[in-house]
Each structure stands twice: as C-alpha cells, then as structure tokens.
Protein backbone atom coordinates (compact mmCIF):
# COMPACT_ATOMS: atom_id res chain seq x y z
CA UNK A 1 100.66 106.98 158.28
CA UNK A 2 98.91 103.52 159.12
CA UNK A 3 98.86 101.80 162.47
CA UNK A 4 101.34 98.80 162.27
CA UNK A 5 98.98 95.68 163.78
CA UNK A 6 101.25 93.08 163.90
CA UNK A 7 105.05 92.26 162.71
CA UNK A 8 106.73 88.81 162.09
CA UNK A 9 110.24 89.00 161.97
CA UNK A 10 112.04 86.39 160.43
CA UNK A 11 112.83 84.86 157.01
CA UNK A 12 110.47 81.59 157.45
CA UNK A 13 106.90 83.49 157.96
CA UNK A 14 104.95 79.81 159.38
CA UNK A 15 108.38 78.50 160.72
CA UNK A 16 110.45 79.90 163.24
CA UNK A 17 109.18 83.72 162.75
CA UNK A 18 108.81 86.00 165.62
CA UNK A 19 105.36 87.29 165.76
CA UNK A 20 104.62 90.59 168.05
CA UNK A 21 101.04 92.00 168.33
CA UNK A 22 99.81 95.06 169.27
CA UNK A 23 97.70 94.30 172.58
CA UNK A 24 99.94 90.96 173.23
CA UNK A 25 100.96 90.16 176.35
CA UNK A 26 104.74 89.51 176.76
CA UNK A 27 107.28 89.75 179.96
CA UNK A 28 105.81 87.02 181.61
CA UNK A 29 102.19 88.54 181.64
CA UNK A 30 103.44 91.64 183.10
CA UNK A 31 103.60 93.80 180.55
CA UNK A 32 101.22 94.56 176.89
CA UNK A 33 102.70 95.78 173.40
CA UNK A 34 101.58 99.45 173.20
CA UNK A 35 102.33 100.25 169.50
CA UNK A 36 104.93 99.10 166.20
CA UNK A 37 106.08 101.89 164.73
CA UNK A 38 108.35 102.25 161.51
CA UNK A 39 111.13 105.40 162.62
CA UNK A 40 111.73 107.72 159.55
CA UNK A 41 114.13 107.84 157.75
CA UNK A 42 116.42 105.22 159.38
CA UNK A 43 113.47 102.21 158.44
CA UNK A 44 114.36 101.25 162.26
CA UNK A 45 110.91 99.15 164.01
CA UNK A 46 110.54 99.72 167.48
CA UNK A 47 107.88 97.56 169.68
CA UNK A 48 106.92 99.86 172.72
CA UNK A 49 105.18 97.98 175.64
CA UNK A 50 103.19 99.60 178.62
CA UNK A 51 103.09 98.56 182.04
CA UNK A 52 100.14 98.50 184.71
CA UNK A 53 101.47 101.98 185.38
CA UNK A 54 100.96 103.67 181.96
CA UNK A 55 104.55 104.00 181.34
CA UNK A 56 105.18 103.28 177.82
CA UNK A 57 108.87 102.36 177.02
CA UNK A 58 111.02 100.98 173.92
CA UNK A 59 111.19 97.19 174.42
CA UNK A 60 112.23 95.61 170.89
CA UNK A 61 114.14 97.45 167.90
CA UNK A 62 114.77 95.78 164.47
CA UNK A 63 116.98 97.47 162.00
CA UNK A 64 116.15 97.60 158.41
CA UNK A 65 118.02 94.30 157.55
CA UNK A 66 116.02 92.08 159.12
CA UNK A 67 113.27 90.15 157.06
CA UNK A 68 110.05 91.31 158.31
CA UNK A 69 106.73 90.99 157.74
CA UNK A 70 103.82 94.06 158.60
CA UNK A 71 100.14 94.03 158.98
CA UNK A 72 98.35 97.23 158.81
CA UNK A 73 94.88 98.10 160.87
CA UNK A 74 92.34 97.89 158.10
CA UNK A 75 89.73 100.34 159.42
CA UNK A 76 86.50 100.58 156.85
C-alpha cells in the first residue's frame, strides 16, 4: 500500500475543495495531520492528527461518496 500525501475533498478541485496534508497544521496550530489512510473494504478516509503529546487520534472521516481527490508519496 502507498502513503496517501495529500487529499482534496470536494467536487471543484481549484474552487471550494478541502485540501488536508500530511504534516499540516490544523486546530488552531495545536495540532499536525499524522497520516490519510484509505480503510479496507468499506473505501472509508480517515485523517488522524497528533498532538504535542504523541497521541494520535481519528480527526476527519469521509465516506466513499464524497468526490475526492489523492496524492500518493512518490519515493524514487
């Protein structure tokens, strides 16, 4: 399986999409987006964020309905 990088939900990709990067920094600063996973075999996304702690928890889930956009990590 490939790391997700990056997800854009929505069905306008340069207007009005929702864009959510691994490494971003969301929750007013406070917390970073750990991973983006696609669940098998529901198609669910989940965002998980981490806090300064290390706890890693589910923050965002997007069923398999919803127009979305994914960009792998290209590692070479």
């Amino acid at each position: 399986m490939r790391d997700i990088r990056k997800i854009s939900i929505g069905p306008d990709y340069k207007n009005g999409a929702m864009h959510y990067i691994v490494g971003q920094k969301v929750l007013g600063d406070t917390q970073t987006i750990h991973a983006i996973k696609r669940e098998d075999p529901t198609g669910e996304i989940k965002v998980y964020i981490i806090n300064g702690k290390g706890e890693v928890t589910v923050w965002k889930e997007f069923n398999p309905t919803v127009p979305v956009s994914i960009e792998h990590n290209v590692n070479f």
